[in-house]
PDB file of N, CA and C in Angstrom:
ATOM      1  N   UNK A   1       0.852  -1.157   0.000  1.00  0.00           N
ATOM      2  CA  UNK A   1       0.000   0.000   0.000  1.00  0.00           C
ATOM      3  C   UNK A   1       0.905   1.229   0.000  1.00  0.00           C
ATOM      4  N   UNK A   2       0.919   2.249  -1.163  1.00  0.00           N
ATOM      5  CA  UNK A   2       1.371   3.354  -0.788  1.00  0.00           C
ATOM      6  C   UNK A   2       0.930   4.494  -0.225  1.00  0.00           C
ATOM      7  N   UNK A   3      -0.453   5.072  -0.409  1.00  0.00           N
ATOM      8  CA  UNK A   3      -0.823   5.956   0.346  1.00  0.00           C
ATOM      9  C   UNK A   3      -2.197   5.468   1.229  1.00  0.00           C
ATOM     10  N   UNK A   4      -2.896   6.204   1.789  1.00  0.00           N
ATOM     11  CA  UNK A   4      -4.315   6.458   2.374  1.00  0.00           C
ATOM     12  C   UNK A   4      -4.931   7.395   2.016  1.00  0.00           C
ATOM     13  N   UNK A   5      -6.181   7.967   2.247  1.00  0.00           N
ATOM     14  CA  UNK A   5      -6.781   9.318   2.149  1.00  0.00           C
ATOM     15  C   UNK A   5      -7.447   8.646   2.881  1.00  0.00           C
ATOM     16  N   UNK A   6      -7.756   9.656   3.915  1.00  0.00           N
ATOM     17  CA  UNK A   6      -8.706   9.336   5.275  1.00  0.00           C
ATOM     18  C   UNK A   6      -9.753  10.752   4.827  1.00  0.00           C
ATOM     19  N   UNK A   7     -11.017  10.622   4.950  1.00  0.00           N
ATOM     20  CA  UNK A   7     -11.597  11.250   4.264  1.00  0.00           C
ATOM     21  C   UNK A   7     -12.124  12.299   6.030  1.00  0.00           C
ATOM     22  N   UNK A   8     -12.089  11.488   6.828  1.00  0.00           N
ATOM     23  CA  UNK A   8     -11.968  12.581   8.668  1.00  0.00           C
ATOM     24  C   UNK A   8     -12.363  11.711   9.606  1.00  0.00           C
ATOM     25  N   UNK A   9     -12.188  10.291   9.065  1.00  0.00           N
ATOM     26  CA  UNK A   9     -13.339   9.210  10.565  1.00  0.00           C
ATOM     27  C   UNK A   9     -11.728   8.665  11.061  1.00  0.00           C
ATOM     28  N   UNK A  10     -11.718   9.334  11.894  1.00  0.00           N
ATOM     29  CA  UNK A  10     -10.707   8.534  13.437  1.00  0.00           C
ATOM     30  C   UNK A  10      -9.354   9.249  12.627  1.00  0.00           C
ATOM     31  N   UNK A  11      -8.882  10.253  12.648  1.00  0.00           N
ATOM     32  CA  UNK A  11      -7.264  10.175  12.150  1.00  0.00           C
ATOM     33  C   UNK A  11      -6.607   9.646  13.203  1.00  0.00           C
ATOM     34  N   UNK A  12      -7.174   9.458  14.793  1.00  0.00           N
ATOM     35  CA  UNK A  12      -5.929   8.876  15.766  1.00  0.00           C
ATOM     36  C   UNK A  12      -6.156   7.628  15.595  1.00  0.00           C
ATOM     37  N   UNK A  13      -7.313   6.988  14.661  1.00  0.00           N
ATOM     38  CA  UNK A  13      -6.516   5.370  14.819  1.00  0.00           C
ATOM     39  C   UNK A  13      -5.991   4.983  13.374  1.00  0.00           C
ATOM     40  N   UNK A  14      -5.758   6.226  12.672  1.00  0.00           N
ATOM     41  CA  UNK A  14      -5.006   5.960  11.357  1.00  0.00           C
ATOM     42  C   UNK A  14      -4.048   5.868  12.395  1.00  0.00           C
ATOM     43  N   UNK A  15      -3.503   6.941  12.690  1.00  0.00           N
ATOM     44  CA  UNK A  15      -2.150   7.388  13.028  1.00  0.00           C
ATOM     45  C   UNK A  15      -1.627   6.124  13.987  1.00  0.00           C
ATOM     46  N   UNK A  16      -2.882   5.428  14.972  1.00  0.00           N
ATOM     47  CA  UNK A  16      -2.073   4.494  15.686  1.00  0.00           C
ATOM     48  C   UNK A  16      -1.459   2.912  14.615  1.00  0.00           C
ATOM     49  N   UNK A  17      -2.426   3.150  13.582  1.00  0.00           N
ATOM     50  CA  UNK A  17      -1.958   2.253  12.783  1.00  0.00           C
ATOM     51  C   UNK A  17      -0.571   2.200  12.065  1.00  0.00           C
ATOM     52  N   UNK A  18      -0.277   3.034  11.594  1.00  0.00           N
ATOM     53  CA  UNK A  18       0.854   3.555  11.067  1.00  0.00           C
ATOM     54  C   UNK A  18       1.853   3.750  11.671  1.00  0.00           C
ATOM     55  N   UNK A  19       1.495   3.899  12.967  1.00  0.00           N
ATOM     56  CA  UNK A  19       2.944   3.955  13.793  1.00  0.00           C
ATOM     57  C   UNK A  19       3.416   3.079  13.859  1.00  0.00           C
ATOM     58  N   UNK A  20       2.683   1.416  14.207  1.00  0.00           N
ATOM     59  CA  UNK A  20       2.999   0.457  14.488  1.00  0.00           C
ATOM     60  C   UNK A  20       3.854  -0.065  13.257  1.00  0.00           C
ATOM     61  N   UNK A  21       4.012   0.968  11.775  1.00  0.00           N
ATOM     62  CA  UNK A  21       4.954   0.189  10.626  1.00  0.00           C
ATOM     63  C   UNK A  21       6.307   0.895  10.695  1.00  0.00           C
ATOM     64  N   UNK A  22       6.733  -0.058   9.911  1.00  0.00           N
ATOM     65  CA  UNK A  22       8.418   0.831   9.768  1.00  0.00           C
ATOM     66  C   UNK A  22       8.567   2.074   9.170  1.00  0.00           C
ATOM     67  N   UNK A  23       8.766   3.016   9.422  1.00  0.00           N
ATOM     68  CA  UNK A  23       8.740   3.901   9.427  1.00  0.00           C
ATOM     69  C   UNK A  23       9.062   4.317   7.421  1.00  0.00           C
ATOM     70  N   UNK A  24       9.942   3.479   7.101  1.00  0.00           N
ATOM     71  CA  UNK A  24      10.229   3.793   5.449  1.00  0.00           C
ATOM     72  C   UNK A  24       9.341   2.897   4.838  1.00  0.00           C
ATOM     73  N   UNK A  25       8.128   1.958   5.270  1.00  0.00           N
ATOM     74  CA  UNK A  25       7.352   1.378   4.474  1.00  0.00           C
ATOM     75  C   UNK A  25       5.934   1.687   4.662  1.00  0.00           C
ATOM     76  N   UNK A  26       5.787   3.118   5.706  1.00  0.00           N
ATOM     77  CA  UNK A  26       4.313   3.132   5.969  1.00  0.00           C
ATOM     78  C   UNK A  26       3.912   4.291   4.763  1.00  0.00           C
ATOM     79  N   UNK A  27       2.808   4.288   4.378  1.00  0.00           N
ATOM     80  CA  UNK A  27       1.826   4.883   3.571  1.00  0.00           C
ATOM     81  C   UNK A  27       1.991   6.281   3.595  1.00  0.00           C
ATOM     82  N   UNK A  28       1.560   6.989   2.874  1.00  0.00           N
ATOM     83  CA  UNK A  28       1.143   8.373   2.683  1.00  0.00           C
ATOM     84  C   UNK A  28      -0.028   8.620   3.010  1.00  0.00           C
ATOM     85  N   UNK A  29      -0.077   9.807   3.979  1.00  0.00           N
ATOM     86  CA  UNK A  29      -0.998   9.836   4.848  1.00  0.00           C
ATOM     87  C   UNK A  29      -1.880  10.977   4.346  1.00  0.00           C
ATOM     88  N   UNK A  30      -2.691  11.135   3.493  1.00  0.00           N
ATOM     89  CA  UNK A  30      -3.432  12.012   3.031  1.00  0.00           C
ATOM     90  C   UNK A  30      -4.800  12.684   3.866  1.00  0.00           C
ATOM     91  N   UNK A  31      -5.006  13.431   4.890  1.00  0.00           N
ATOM     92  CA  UNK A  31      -6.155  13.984   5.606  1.00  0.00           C
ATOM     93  C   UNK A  31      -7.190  14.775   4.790  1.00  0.00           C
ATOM     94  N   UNK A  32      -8.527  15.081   5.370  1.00  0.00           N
ATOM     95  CA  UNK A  32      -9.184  15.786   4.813  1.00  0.00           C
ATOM     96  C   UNK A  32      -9.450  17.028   5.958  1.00  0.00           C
ATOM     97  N   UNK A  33      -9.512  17.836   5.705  1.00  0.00           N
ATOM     98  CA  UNK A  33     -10.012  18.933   6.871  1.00  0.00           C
ATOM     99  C   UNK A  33      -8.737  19.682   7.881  1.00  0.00           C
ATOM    100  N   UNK A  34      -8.324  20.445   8.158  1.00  0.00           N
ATOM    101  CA  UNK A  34      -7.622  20.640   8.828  1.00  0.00           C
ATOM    102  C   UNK A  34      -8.067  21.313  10.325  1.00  0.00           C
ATOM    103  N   UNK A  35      -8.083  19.890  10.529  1.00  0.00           N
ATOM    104  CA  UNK A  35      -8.575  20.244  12.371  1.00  0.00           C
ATOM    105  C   UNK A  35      -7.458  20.257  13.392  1.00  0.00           C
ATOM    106  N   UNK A  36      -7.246  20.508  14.250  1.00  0.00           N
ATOM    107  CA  UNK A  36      -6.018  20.378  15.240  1.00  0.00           C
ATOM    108  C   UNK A  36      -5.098  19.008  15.118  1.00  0.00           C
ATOM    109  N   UNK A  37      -5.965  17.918  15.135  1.00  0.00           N
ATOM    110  CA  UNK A  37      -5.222  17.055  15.392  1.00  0.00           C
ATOM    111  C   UNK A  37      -4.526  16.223  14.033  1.00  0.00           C
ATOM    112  N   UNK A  38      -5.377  17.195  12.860  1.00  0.00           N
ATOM    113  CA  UNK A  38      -4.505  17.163  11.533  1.00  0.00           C
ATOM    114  C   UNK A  38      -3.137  17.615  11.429  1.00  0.00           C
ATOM    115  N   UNK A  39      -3.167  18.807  12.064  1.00  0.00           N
ATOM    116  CA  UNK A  39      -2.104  19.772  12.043  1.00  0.00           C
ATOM    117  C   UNK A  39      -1.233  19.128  12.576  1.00  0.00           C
ATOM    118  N   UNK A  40      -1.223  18.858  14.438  1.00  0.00           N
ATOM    119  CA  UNK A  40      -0.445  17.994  14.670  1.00  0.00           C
ATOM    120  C   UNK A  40       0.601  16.943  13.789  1.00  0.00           C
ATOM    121  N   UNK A  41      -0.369  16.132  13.235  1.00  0.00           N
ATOM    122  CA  UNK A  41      -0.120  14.653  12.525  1.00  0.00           C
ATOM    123  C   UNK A  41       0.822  15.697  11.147  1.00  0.00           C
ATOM    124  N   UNK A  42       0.368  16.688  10.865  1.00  0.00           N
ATOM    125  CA  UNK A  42       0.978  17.230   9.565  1.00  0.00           C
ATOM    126  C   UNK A  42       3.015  18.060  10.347  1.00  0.00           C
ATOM    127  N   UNK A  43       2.328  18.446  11.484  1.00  0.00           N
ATOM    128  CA  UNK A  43       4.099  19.034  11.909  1.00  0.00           C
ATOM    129  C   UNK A  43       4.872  17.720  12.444  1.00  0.00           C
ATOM    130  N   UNK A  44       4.231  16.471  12.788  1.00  0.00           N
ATOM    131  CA  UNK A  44       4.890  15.208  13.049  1.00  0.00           C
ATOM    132  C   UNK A  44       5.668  14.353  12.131  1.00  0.00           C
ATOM    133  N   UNK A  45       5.154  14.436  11.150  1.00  0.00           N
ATOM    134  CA  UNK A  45       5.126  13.974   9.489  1.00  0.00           C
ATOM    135  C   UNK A  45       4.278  12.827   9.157  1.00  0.00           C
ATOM    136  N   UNK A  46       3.184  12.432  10.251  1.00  0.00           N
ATOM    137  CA  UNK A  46       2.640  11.794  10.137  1.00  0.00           C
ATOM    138  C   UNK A  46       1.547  11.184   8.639  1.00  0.00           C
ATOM    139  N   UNK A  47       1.117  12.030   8.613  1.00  0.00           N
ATOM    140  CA  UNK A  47       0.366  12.995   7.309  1.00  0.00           C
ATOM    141  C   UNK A  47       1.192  14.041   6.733  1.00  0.00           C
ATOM    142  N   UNK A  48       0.780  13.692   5.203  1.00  0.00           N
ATOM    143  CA  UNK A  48       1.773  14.421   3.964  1.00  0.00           C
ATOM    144  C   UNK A  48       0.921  15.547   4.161  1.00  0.00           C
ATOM    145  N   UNK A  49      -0.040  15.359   3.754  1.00  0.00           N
ATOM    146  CA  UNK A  49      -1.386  16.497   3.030  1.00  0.00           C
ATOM    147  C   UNK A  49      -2.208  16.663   3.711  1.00  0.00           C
ATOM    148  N   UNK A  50      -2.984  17.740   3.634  1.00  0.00           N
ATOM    149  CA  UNK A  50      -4.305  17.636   4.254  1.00  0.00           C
ATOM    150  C   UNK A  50      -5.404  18.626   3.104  1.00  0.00           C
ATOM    151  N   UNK A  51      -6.253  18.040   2.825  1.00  0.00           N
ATOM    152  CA  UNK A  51      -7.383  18.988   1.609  1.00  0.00           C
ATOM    153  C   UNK A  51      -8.338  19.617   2.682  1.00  0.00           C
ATOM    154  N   UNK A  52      -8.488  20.927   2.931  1.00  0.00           N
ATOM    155  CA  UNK A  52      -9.464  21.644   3.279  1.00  0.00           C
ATOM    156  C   UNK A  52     -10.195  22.302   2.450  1.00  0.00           C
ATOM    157  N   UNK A  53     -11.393  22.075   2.740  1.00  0.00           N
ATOM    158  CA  UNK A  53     -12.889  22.432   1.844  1.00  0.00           C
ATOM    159  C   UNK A  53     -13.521  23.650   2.532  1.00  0.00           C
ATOM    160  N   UNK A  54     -12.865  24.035   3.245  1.00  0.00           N
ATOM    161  CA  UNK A  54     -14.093  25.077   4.314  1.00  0.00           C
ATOM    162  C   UNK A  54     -15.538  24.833   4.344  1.00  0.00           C
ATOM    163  N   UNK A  55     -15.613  23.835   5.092  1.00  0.00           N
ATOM    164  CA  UNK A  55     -17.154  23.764   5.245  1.00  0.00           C
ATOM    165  C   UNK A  55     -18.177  24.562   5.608  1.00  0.00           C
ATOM    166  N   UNK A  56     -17.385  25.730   6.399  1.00  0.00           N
ATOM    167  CA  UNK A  56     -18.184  26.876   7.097  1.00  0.00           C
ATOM    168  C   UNK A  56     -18.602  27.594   5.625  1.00  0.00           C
ATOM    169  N   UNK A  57     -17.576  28.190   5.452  1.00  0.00           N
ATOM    170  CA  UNK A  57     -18.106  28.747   3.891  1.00  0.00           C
ATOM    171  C   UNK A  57     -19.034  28.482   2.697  1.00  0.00           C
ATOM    172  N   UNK A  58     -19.042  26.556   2.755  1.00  0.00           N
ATOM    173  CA  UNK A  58     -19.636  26.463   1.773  1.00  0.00           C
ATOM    174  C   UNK A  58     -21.492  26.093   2.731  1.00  0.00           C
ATOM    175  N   UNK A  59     -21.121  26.314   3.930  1.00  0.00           N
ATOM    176  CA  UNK A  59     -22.712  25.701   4.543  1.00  0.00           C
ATOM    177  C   UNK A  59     -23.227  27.694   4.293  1.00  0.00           C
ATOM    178  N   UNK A  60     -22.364  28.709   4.172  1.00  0.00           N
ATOM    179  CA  UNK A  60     -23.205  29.965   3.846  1.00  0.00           C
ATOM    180  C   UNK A  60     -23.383  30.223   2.766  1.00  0.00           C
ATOM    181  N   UNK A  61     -22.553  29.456   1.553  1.00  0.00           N
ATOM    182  CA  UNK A  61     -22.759  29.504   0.237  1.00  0.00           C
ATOM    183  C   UNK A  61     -24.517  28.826  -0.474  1.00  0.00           C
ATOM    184  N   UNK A  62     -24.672  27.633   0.283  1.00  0.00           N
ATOM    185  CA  UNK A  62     -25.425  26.448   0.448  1.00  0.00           C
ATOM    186  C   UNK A  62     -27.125  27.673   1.048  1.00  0.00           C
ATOM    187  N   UNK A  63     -26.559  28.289   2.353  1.00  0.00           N
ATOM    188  CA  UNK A  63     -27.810  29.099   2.541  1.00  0.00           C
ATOM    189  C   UNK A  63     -28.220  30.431   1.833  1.00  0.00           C
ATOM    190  N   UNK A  64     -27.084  31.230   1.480  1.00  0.00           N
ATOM    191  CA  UNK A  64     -27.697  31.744   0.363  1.00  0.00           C
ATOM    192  C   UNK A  64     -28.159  31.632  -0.503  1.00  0.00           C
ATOM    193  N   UNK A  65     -27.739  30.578  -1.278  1.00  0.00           N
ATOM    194  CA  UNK A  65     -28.255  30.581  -2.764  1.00  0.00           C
ATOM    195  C   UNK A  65     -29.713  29.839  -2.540  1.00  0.00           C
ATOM    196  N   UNK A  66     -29.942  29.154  -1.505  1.00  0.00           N
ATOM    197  CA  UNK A  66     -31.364  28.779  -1.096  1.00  0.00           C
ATOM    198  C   UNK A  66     -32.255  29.759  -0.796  1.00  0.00           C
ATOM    199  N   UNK A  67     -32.040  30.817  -0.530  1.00  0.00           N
ATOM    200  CA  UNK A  67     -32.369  31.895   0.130  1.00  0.00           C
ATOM    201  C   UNK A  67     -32.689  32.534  -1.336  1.00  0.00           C
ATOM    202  N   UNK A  68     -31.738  32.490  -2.556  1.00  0.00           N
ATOM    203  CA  UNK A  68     -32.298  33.257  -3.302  1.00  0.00           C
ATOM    204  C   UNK A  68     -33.717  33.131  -4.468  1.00  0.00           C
ATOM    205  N   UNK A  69     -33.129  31.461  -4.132  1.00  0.00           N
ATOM    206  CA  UNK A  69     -33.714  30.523  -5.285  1.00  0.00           C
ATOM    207  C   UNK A  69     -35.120  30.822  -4.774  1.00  0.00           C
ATOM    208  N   UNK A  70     -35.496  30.578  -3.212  1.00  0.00           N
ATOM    209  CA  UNK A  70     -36.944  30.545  -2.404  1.00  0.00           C
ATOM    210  C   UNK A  70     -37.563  32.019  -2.600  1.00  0.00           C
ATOM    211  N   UNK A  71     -36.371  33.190  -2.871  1.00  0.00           N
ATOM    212  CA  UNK A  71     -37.047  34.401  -2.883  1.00  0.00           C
ATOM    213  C   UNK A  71     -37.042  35.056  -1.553  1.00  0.00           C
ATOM    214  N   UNK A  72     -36.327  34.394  -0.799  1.00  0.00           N
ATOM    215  CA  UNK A  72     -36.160  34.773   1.018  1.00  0.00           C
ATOM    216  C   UNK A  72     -35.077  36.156   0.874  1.00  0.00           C
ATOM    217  N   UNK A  73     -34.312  36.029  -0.217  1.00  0.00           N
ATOM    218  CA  UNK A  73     -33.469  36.778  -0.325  1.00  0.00           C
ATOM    219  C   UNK A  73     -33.468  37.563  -1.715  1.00  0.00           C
ATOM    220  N   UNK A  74     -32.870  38.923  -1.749  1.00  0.00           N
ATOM    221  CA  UNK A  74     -33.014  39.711  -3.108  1.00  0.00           C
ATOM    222  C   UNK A  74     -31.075  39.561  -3.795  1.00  0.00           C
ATOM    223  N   UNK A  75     -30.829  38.886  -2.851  1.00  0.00           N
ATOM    224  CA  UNK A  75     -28.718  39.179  -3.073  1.00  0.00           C
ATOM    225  C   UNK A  75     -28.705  38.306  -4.830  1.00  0.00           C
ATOM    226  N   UNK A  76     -28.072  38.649  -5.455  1.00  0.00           N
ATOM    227  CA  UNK A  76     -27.490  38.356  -6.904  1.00  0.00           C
ATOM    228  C   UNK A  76     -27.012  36.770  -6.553  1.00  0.00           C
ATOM    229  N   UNK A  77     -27.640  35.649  -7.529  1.00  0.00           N
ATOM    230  CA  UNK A  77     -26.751  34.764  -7.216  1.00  0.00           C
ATOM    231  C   UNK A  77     -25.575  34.054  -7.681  1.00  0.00           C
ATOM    232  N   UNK A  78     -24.664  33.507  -6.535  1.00  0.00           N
ATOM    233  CA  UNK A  78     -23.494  33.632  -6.587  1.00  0.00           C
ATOM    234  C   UNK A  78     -23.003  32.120  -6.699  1.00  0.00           C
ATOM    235  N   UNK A  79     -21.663  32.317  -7.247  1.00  0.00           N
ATOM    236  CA  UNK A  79     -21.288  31.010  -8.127  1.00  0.00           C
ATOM    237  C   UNK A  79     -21.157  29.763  -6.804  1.00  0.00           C
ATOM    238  N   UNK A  80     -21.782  28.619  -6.803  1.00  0.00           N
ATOM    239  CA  UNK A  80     -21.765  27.708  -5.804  1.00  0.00           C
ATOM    240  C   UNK A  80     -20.488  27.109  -5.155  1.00  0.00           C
ATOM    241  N   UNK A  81     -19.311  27.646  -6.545  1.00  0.00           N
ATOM    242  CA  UNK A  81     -17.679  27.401  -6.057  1.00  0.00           C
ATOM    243  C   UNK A  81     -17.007  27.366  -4.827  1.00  0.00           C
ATOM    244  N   UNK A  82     -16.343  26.968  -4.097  1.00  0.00           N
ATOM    245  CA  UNK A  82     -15.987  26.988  -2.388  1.00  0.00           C
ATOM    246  C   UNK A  82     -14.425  26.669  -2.591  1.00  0.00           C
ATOM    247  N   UNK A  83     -13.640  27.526  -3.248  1.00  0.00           N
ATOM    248  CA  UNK A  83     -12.106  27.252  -2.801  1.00  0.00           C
ATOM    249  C   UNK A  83     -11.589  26.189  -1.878  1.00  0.00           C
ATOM    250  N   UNK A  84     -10.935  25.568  -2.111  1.00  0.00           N
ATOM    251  CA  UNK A  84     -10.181  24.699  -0.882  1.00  0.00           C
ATOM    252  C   UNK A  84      -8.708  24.861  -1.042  1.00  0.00           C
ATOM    253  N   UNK A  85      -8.027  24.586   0.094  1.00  0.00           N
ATOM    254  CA  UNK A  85      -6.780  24.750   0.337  1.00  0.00           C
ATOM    255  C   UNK A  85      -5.952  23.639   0.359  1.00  0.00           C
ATOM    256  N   UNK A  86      -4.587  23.509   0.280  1.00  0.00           N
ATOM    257  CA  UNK A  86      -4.143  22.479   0.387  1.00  0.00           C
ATOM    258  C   UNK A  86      -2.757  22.839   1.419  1.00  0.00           C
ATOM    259  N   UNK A  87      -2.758  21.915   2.545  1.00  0.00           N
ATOM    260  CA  UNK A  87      -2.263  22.051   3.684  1.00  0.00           C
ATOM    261  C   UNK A  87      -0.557  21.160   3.649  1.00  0.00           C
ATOM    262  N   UNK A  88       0.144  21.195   3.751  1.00  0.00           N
ATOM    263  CA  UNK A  88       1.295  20.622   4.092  1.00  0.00           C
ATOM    264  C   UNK A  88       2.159  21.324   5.325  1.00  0.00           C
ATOM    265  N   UNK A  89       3.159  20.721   5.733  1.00  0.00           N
ATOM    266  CA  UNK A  89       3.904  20.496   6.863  1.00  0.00           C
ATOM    267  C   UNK A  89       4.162  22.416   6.755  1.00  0.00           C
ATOM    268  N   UNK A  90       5.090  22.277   5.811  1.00  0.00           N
ATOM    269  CA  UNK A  90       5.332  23.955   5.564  1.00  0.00           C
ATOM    270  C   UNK A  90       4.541  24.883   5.822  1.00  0.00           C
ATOM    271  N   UNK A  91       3.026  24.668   5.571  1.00  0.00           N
ATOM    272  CA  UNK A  91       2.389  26.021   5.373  1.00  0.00           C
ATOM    273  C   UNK A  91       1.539  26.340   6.238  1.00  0.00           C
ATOM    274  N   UNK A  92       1.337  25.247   7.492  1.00  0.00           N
ATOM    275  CA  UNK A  92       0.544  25.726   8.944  1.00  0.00           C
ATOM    276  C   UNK A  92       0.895  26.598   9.431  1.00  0.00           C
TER     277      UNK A  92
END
């Protein structure tokens, strides 16, 4: 196996998994979200990557444009797009 992508269910029992390998044959540790204990795992080297989606952003993207579609709202509507970031060791 060369990598993982843990998509956010348990990164501490990825991580306990992985510890238990040799260190030059364990996987690439791909996260989704950058929550604390991503970060961690990302300044450890536990995890290569981490993909953040901003969920906050896209749950106000999600209520506006509902808002406009229903007529609740008069705001112009706006492209459903939600940037995401991409996290490595370097750039926390």
């Amino acid at each position: 196996m060369a990598g993982i992508y843990n998509a956010g269910a348990s990164d501490a029992a990825v991580e306990r998994a992985i510890s238990t390998m040799n260190r030059q044959l364990a996987p690439v540790l791909v996260g989704h979200d950058l929550t604390e204990n991503a970060a961690r795992m990302l300044q450890n080297g536990v995890m290569a990557v981490v993909i953040d989606q901003n969920p906050d952003l896209q749950a106000q993207k999600a209520l506006r444009i509902l808002a406009a579609r229903f007529g609740i709202s008069n705001e112009a509507q706006e492209s459903p797009i939600v940037p995401f970031t991409i996290h490595v060791k370097d750039n926390i």
